[in-house]
Structures are given as C-alpha cells and as structure tokens.
N, C-alpha and C. Protein backbone atom coordinates (compact mmCIF):
# COMPACT_ATOMS: atom_id res chain seq x y z
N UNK A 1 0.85 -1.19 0.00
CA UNK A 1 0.00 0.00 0.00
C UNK A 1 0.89 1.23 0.00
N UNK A 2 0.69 2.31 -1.24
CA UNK A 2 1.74 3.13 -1.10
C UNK A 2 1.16 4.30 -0.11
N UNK A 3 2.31 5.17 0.36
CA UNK A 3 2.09 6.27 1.17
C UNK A 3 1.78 7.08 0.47
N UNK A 4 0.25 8.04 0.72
CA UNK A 4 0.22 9.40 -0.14
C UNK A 4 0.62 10.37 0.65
N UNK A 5 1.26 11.10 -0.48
CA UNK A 5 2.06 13.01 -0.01
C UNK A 5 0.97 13.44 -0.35
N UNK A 6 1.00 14.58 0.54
CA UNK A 6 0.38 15.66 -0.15
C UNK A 6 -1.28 15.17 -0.50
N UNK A 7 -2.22 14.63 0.15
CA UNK A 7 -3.23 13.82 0.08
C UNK A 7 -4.19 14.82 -0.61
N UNK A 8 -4.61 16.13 0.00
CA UNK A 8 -5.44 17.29 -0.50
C UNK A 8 -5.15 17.23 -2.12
N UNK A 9 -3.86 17.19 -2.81
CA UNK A 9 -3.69 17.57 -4.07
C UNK A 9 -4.00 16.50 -4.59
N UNK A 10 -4.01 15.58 -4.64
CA UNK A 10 -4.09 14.23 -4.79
C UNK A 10 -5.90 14.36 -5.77
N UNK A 11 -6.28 13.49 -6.96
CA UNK A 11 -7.81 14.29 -7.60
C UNK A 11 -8.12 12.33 -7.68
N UNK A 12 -9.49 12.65 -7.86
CA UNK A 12 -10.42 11.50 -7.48
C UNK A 12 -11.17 11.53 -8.99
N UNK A 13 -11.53 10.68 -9.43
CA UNK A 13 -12.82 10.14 -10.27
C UNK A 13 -14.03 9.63 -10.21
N UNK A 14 -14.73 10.15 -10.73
CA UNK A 14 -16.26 9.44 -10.36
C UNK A 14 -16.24 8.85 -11.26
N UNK A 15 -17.35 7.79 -11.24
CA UNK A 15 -17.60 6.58 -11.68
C UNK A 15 -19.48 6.72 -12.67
N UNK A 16 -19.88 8.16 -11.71
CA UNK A 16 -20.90 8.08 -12.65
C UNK A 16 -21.00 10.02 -12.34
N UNK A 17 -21.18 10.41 -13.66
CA UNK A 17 -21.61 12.70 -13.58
C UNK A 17 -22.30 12.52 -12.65
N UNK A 18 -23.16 12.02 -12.50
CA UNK A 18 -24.83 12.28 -11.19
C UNK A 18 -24.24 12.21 -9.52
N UNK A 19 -23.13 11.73 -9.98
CA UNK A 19 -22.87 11.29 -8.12
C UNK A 19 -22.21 12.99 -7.96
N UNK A 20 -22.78 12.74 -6.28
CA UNK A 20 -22.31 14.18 -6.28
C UNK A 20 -21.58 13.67 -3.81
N UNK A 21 -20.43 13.95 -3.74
CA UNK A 21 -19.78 13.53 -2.40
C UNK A 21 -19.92 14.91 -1.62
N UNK A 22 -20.67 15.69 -1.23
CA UNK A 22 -20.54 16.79 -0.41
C UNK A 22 -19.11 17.78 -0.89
N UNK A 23 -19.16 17.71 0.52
CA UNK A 23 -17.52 18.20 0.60
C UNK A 23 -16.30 17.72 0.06
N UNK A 24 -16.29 16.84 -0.79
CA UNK A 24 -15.16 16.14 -1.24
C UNK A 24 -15.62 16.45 -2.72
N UNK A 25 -16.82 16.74 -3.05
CA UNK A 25 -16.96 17.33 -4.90
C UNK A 25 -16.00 17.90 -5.36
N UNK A 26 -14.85 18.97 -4.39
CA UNK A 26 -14.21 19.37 -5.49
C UNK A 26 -12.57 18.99 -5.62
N UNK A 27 -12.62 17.42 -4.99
CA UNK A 27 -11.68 16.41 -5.48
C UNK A 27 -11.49 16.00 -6.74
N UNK A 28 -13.02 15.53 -7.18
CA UNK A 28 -13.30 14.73 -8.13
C UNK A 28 -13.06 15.43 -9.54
N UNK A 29 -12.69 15.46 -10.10
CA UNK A 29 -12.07 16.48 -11.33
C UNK A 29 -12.49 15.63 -12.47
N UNK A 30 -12.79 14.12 -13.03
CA UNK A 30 -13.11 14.05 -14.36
C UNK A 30 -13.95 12.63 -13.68
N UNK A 31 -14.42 11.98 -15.11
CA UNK A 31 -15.37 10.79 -14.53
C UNK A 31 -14.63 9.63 -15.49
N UNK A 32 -14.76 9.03 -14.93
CA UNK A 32 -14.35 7.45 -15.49
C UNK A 32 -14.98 6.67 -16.62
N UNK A 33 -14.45 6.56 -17.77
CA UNK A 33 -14.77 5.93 -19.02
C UNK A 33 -15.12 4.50 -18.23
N UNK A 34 -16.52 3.88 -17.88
CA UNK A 34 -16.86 2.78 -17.02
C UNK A 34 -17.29 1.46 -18.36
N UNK A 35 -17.65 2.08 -19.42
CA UNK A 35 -18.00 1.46 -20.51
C UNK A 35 -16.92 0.78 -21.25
N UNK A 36 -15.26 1.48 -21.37
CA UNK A 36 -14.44 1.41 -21.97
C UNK A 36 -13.94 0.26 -21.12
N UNK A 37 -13.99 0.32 -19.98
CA UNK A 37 -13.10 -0.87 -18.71
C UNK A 37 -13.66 -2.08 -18.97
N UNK A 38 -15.40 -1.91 -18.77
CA UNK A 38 -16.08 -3.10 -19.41
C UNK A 38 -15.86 -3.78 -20.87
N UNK A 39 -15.59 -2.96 -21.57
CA UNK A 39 -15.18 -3.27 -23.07
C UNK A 39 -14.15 -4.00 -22.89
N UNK A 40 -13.03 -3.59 -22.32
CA UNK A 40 -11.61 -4.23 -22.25
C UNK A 40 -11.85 -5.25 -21.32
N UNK A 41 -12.60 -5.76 -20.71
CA UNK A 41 -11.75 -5.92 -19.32
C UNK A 41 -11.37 -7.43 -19.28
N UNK A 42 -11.87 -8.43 -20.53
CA UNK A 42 -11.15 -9.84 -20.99
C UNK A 42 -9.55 -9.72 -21.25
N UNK A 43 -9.29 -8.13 -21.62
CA UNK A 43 -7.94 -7.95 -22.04
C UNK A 43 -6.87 -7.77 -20.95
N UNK A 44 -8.03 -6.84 -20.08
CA UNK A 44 -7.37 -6.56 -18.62
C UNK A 44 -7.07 -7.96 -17.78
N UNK A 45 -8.21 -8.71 -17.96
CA UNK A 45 -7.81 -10.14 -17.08
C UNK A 45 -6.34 -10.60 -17.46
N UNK A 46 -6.75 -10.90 -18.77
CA UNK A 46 -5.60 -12.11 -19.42
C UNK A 46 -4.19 -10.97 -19.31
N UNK A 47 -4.15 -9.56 -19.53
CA UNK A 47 -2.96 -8.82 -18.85
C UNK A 47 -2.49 -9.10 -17.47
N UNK A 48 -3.48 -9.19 -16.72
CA UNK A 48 -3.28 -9.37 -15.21
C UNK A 48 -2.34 -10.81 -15.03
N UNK A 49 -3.46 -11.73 -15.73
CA UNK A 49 -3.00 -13.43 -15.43
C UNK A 49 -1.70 -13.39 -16.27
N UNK A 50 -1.28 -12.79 -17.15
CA UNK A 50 0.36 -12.95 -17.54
C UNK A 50 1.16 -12.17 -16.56
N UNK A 51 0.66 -11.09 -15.60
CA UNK A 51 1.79 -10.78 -14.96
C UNK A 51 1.96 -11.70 -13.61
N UNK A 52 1.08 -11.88 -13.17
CA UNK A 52 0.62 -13.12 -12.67
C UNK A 52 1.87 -14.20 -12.60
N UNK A 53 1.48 -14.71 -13.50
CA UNK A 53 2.29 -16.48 -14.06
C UNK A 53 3.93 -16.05 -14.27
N UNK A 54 3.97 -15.06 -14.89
CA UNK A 54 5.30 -14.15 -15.13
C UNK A 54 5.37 -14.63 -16.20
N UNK A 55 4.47 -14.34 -17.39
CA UNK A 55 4.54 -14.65 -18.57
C UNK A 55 5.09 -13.75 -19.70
N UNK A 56 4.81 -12.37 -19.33
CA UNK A 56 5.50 -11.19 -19.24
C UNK A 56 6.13 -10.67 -18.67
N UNK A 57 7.51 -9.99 -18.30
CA UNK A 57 8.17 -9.26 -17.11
C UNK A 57 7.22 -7.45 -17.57
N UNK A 58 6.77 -7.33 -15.99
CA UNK A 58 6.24 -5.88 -16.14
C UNK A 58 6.55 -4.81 -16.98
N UNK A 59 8.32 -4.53 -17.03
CA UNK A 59 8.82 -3.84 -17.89
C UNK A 59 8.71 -3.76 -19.60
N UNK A 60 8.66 -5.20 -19.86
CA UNK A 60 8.26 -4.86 -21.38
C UNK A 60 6.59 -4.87 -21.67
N UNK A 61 5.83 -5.16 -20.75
CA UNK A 61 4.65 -4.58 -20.73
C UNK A 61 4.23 -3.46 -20.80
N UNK A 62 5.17 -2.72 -19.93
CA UNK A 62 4.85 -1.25 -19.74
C UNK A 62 5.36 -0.83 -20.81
N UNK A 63 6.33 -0.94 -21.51
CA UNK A 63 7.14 -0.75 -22.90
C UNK A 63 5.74 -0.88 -23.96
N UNK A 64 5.63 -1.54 -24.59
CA UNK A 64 4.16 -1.93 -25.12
C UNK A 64 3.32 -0.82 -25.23
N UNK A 65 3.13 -0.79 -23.84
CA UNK A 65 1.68 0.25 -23.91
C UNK A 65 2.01 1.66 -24.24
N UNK A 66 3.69 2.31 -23.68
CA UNK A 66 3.87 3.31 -23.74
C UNK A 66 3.93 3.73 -25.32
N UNK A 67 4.51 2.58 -26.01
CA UNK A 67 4.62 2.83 -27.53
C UNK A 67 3.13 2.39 -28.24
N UNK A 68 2.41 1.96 -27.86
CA UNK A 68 0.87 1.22 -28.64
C UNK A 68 0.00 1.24 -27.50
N UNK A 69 -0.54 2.07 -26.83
CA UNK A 69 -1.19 1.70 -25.79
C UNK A 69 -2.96 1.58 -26.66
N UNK A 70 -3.31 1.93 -27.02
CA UNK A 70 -4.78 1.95 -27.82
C UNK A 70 -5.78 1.65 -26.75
N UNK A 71 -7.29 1.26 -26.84
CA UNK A 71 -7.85 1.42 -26.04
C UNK A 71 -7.58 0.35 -24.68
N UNK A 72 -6.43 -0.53 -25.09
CA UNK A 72 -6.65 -1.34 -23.91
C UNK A 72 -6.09 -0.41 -22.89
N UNK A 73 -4.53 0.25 -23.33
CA UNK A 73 -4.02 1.34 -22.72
C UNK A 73 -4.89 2.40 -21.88
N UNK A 74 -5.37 2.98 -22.51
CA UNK A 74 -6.86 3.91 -22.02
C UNK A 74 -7.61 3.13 -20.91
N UNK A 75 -8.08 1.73 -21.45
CA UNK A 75 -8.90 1.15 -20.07
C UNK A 75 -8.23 0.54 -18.95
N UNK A 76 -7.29 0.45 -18.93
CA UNK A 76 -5.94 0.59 -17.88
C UNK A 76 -6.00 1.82 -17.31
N UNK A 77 -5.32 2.69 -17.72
CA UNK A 77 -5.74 4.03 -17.33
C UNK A 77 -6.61 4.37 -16.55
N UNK A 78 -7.87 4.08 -16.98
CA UNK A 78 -8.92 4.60 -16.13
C UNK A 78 -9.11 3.48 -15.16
N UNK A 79 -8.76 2.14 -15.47
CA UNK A 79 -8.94 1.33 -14.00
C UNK A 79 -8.22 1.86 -12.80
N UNK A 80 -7.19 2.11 -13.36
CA UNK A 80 -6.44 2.88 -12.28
C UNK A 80 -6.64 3.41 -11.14
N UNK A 81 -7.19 4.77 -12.37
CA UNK A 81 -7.94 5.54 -11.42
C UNK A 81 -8.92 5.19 -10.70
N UNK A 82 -9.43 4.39 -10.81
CA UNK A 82 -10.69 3.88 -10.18
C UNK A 82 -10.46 3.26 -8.86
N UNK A 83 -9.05 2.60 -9.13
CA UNK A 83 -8.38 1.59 -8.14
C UNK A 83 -7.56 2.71 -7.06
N UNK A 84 -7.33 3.94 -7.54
CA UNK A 84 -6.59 4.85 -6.76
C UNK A 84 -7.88 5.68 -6.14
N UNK A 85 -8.75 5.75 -6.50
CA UNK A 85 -9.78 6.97 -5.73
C UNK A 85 -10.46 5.84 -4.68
N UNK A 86 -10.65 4.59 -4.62
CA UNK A 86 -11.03 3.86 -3.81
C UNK A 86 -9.77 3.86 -2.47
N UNK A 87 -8.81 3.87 -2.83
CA UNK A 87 -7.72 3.76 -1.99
C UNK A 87 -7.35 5.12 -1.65
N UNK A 88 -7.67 6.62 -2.29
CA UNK A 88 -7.28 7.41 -1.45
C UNK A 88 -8.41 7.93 -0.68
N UNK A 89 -9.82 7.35 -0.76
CA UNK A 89 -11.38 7.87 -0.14
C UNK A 89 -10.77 6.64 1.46
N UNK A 90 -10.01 5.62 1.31
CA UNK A 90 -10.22 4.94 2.80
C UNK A 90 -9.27 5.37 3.38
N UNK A 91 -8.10 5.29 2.53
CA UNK A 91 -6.89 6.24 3.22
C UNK A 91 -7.10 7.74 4.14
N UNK A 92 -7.99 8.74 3.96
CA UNK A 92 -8.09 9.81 4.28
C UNK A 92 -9.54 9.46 5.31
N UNK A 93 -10.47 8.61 4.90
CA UNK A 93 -11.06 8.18 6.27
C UNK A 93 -10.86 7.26 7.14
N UNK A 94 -9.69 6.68 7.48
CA UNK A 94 -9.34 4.96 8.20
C UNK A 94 -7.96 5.30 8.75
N UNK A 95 -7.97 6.18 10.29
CA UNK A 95 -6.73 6.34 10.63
C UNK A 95 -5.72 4.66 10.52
N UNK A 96 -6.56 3.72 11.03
CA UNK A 96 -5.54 2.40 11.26
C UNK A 96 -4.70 1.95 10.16
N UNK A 97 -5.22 2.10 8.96
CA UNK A 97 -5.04 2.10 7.70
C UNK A 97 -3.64 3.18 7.47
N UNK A 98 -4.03 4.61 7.82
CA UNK A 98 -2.79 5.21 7.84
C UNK A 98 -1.56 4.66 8.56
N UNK A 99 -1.99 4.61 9.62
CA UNK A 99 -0.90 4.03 10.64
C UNK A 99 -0.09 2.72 9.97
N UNK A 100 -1.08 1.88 9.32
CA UNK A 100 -0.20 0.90 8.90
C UNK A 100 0.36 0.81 7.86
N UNK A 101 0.19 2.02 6.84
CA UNK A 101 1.06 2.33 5.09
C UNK A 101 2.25 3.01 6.34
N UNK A 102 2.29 3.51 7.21
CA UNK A 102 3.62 4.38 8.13
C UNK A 102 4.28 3.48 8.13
N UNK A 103 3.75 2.25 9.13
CA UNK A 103 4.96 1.13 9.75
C UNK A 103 5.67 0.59 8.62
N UNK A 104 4.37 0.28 7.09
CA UNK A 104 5.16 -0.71 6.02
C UNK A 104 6.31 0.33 5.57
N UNK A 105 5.65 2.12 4.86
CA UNK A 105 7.07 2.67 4.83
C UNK A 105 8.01 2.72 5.46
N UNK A 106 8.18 2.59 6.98
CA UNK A 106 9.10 2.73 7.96
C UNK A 106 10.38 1.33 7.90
N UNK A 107 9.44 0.29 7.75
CA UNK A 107 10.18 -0.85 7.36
C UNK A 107 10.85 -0.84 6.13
N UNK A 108 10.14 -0.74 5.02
CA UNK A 108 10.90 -0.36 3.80
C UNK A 108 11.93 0.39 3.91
N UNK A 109 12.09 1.40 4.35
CA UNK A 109 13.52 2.43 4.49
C UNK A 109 14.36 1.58 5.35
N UNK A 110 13.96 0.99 6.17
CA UNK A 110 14.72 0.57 7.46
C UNK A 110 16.19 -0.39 6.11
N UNK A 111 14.94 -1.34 5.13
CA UNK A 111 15.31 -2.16 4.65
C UNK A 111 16.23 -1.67 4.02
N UNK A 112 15.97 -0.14 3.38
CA UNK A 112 16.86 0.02 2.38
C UNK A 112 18.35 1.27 3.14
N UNK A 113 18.12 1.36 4.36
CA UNK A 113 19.08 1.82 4.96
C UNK A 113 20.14 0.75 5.26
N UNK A 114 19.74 -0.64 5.81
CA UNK A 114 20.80 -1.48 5.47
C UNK A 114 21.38 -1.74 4.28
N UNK A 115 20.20 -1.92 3.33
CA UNK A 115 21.30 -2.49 2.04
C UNK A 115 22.32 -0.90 1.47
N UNK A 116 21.94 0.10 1.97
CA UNK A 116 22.91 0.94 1.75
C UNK A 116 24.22 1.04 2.70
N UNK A 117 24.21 0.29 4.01
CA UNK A 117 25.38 0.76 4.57
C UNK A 117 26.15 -1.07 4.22
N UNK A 118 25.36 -1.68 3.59
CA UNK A 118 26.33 -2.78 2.91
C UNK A 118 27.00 -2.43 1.55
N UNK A 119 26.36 -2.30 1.25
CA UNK A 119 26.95 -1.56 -0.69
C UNK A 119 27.27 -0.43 -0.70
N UNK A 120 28.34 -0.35 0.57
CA UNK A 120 29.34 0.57 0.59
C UNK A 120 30.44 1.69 -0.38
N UNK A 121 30.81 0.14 -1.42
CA UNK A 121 31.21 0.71 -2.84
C UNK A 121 30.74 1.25 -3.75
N UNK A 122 31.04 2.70 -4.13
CA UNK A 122 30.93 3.08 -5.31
C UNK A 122 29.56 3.89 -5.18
N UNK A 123 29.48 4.51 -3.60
CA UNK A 123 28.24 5.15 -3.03
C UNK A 123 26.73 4.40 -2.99
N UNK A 124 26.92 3.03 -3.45
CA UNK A 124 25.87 2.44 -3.39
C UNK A 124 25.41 2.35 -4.94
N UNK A 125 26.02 2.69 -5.89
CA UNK A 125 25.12 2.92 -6.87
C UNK A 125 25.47 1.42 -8.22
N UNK A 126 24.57 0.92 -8.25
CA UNK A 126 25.03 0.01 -9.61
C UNK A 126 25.45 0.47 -10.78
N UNK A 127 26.67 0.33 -11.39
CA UNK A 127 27.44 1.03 -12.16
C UNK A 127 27.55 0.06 -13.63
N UNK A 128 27.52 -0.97 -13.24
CA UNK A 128 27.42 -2.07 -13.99
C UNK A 128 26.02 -2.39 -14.96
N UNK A 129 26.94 -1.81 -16.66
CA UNK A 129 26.15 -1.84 -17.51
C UNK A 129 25.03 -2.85 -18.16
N UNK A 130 25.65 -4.22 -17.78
CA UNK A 130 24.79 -5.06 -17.91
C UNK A 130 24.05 -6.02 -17.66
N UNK A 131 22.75 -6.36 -18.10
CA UNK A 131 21.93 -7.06 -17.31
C UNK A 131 22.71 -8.00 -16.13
N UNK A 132 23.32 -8.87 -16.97
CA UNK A 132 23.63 -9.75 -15.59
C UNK A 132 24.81 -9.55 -14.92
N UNK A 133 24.96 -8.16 -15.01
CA UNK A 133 26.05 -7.71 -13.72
C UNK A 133 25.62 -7.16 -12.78
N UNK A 134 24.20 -6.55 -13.29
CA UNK A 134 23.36 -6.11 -12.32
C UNK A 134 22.50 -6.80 -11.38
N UNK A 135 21.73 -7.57 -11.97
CA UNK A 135 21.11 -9.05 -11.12
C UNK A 135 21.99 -9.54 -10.64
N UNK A 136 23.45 -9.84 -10.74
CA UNK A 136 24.82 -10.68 -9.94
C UNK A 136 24.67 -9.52 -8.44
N UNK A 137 25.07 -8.45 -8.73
CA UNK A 137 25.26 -7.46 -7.89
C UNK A 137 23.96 -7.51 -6.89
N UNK A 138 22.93 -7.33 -7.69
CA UNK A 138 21.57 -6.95 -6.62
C UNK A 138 21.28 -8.40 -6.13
N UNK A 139 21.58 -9.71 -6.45
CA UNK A 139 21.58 -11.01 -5.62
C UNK A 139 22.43 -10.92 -4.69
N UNK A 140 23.23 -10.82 -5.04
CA UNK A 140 24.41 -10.62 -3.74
C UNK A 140 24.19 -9.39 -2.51
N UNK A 141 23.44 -8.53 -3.15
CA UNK A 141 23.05 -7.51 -1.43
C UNK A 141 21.74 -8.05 -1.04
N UNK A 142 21.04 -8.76 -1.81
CA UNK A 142 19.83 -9.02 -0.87
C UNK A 142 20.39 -10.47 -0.44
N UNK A 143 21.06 -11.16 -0.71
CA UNK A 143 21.96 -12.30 0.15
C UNK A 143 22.39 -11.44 1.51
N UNK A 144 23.28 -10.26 1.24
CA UNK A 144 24.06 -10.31 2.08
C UNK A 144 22.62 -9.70 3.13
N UNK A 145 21.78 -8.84 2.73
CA UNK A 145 20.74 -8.50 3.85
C UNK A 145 19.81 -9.41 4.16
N UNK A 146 19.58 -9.90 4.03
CA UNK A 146 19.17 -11.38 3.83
C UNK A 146 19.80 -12.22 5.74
N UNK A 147 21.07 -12.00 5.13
CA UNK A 147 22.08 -13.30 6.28
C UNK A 147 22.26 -12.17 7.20
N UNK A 148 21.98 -10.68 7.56
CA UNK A 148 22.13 -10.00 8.37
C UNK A 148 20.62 -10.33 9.10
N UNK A 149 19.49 -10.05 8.67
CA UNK A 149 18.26 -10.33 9.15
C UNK A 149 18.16 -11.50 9.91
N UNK A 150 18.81 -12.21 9.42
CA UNK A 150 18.40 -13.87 10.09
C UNK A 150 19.92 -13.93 11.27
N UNK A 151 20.89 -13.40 11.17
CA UNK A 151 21.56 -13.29 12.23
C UNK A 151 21.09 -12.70 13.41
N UNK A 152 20.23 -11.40 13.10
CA UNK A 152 19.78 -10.19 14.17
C UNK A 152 18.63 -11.40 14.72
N UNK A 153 17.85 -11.83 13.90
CA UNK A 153 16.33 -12.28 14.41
C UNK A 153 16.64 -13.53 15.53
N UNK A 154 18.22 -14.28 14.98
CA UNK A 154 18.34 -16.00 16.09
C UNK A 154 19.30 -15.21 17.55
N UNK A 155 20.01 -14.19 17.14
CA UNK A 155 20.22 -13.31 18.49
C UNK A 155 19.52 -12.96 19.00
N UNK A 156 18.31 -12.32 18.40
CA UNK A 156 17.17 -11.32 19.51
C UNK A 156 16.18 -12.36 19.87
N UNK A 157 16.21 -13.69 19.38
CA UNK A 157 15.63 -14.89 19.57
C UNK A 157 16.54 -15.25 21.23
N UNK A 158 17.76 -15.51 20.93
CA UNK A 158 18.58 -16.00 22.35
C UNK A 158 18.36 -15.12 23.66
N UNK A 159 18.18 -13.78 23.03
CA UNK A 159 18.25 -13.04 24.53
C UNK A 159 17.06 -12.79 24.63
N UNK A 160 15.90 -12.78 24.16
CA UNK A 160 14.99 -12.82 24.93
C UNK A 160 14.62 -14.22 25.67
N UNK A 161 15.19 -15.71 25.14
CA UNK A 161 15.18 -16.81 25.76
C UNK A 161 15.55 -16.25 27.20
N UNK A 162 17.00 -15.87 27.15
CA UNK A 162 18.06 -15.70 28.25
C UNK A 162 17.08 -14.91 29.37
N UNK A 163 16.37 -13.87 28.73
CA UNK A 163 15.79 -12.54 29.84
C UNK A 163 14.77 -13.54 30.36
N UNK A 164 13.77 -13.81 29.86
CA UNK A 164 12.61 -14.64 30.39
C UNK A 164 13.53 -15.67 30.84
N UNK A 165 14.08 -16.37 31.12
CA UNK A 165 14.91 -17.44 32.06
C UNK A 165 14.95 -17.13 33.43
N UNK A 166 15.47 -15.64 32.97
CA UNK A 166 15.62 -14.66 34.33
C UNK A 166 14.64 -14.08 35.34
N UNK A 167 13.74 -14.81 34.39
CA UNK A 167 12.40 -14.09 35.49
C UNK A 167 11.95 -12.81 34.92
N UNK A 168 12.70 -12.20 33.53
CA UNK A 168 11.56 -10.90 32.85
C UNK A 168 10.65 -11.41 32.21
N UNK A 169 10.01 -10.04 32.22
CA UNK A 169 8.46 -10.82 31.33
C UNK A 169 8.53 -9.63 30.01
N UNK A 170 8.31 -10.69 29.09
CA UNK A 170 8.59 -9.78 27.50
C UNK A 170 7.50 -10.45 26.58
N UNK A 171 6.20 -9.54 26.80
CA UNK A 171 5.39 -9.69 25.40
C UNK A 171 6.01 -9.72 24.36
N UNK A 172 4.90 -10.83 23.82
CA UNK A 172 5.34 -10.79 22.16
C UNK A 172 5.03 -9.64 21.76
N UNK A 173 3.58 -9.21 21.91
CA UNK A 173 3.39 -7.96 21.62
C UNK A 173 4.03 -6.71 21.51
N UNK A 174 4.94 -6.37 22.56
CA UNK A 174 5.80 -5.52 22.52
C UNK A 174 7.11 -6.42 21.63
N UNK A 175 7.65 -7.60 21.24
CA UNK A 175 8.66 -8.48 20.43
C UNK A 175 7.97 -7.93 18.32
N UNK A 176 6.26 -7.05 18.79
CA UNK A 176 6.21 -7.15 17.19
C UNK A 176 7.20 -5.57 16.67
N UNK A 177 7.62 -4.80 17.78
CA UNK A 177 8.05 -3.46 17.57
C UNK A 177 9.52 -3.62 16.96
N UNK A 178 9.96 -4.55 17.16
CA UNK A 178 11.31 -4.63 17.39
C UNK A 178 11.94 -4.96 15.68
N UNK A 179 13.15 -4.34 15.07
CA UNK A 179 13.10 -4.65 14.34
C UNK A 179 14.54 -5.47 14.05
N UNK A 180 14.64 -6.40 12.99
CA UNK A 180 15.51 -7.37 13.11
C UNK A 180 17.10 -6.24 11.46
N UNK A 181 16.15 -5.62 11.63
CA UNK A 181 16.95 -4.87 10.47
C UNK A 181 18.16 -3.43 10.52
N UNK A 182 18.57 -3.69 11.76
CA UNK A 182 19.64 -3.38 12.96
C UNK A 182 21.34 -3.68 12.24
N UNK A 183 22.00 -2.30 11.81
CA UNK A 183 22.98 -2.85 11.57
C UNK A 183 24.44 -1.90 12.11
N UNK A 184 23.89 -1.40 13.22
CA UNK A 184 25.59 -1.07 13.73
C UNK A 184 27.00 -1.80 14.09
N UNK A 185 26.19 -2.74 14.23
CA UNK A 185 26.98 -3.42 14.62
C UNK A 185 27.70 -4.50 13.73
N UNK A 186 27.21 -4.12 12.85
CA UNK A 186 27.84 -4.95 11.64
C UNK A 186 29.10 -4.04 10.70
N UNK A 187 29.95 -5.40 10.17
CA UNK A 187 31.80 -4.22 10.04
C UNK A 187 31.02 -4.63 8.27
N UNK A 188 31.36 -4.07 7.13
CA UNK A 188 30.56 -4.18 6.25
C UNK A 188 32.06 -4.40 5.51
N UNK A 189 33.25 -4.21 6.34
CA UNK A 189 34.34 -4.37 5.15
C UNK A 189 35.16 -5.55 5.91
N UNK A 190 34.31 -5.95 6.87
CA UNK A 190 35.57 -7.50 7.40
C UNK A 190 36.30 -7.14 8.69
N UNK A 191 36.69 -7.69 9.32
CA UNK A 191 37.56 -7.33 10.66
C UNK A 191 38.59 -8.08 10.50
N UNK A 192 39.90 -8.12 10.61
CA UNK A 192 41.10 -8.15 10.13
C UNK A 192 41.88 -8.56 11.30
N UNK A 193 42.75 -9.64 11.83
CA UNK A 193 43.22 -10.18 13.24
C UNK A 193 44.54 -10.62 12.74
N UNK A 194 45.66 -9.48 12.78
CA UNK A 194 46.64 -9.60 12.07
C UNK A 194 47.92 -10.33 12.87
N UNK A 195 47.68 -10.19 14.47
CA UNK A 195 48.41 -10.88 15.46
C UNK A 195 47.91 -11.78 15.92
N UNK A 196 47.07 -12.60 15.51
CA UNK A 196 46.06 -13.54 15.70
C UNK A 196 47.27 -14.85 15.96
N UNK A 197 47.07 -16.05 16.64
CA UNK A 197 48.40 -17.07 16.91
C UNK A 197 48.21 -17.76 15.51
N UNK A 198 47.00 -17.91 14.85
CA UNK A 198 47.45 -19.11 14.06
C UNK A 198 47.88 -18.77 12.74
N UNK A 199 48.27 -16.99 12.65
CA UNK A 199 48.52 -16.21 11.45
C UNK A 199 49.85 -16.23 11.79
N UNK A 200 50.63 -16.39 12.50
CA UNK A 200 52.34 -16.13 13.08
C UNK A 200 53.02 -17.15 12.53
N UNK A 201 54.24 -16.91 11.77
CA UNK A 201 55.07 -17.74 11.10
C UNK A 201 55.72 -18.46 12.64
C-alpha cells in the first residue's frame, strides 16, 4: 500500500456525472470511461493473469503500452484511477489504515538503509552496464541482507530466551516493535586479526 504526499492535491474520479460527495466534490475532477473498462476488461484479465504467471516481465509490458497503448491502454488508465480513488477515499477516512502504510514505509527504508550501509562501494550505486552484472550485484546484497536479518532475528531470539529465564516478562506484543533490520553493529568491510596465533610464522 503506497504512502500518499500531499493527500489534499491528490484528484479522485467518479464513476458516474450524477454522483455528487458533499464536501469532497471538489476532489473529483473528471469521470471514469466505465464502458471502456467493461469493453476491455477480458484484455485486462488475461494482462493481469500474464503478470501473474510471469509470462510477461512488467517492464516490457509497460514498454508496449507506452509505444501502442490503444484502447486497452486507455482502459488501464482509467482502472487505475478507479483503483486509486477507492484507496485514497479509505486512506483519508481509516486512521488504522494510515498508521499501517507508516509502519510498512518505515520498514521499507529501514530495509533500504541497510542495504545501503552494505553496498558501501561506489556510493551504493550500480554502475554495472549489464543485465547480468546487475542481477549478480543486486543477488548478492539481498543475500548479504538477507544473512544479516536472520543473524539479528536468532540473536534477539537468544536473549529474549536468556531474559525470560531470568524471570523478565517480555510480550510478544511488545517483540512485534522490534526490528531485526539493525545494523551497527555490523563491520561491512571484514575485521582483520593480524596478530592472531594461528597467522604467526
């Protein structure tokens, strides 16, 4: 569920001229081709069920339409919208709903604040021109965030064993706040034990 900015600017579609929402009328700025969606919408399925199956990768789909979009393009379009004014009418009335596009963005960054203080090199940025240097590269940081997550989660697993042993008491409930995506403590370039005994000639 994405986060909306700026929600007021944000414009709505009706679905039929006659409907009329109070105070929110002067959201609604155009009306929805409802005939055109119905026309398409065998096209819209079988679009859906190939992205679906992964019969298509999204990208050359979207390629497609941007160069030939014709009316299926158009009834896309307006599903859209249809699919976005439903989602920004609950969004702006359903605080819980807000609260929970916060936590998923909050997690998302969290996510992508680690994979940035791992892909340290080269400011983080994939530089690598081709396809499969790029998929090599982006497998390898979601590996490496990946084996950081599951390290943090069987540690914060042990010590809360250890605390409750002790006689604390630790809701799960308060265990759902916690996040496993924690990385100070991680050396992102190796730790190095140069007087170590079994390195000594």
């Amino acid at each position: 569920m994405p986060r909306i900015k700026s929600a007021e600017d944000q414009c709505l579609y009706r679905m039929d001229a006659n409907q009329h929402f109070g105070e929110l009328d002067p959201f609604f700025v155009d009306q929805v081709d409802v005939q055109l969606i119905m026309e398409q919408w065998e096209s819209l399925v079988r679009l859906t069920a190939s992205l679906r199956q992964r019969r298509v990768p999204a990208h050359v789909l979207v390629q497609r339409l941007r160069y030939d979009a014709g009316r299926l393009g158009v009834a896309l379009t307006a599903l859209g919208r249809v699919v976005k004014s439903i989602f920004l009418l609950r969004y702006m009335g359903d605080v819980e709903l807000r609260r929970a596009v916060l936590l998923q963005l909050n997690r998302g960054e969290n996510r992508q604040f680690l994979a940035r203080a791992l892909f340290f090199a080269q400011q983080g940025e994939l530089t690598v021109g081709d396809l499969p240097g790029l998929i090599n590269k982006a497998s390898c940081l979601s590996l490496l965030s990946n084996a950081v997550l599951v390290w943090n989660t069987v540690q914060f697993e042990k010590i809360v064993a250890q605390l409750r042993s002790q006689g604390h008491t630790i809701q799960n409930e308060d265990l759902a706040h916690v996040t496993p995506l924690l990385f100070g403590h991680v050396i992102p370039t190796g730790a190095y034990f140069i007087n170590h005994p079994d390195l000594r000639g």
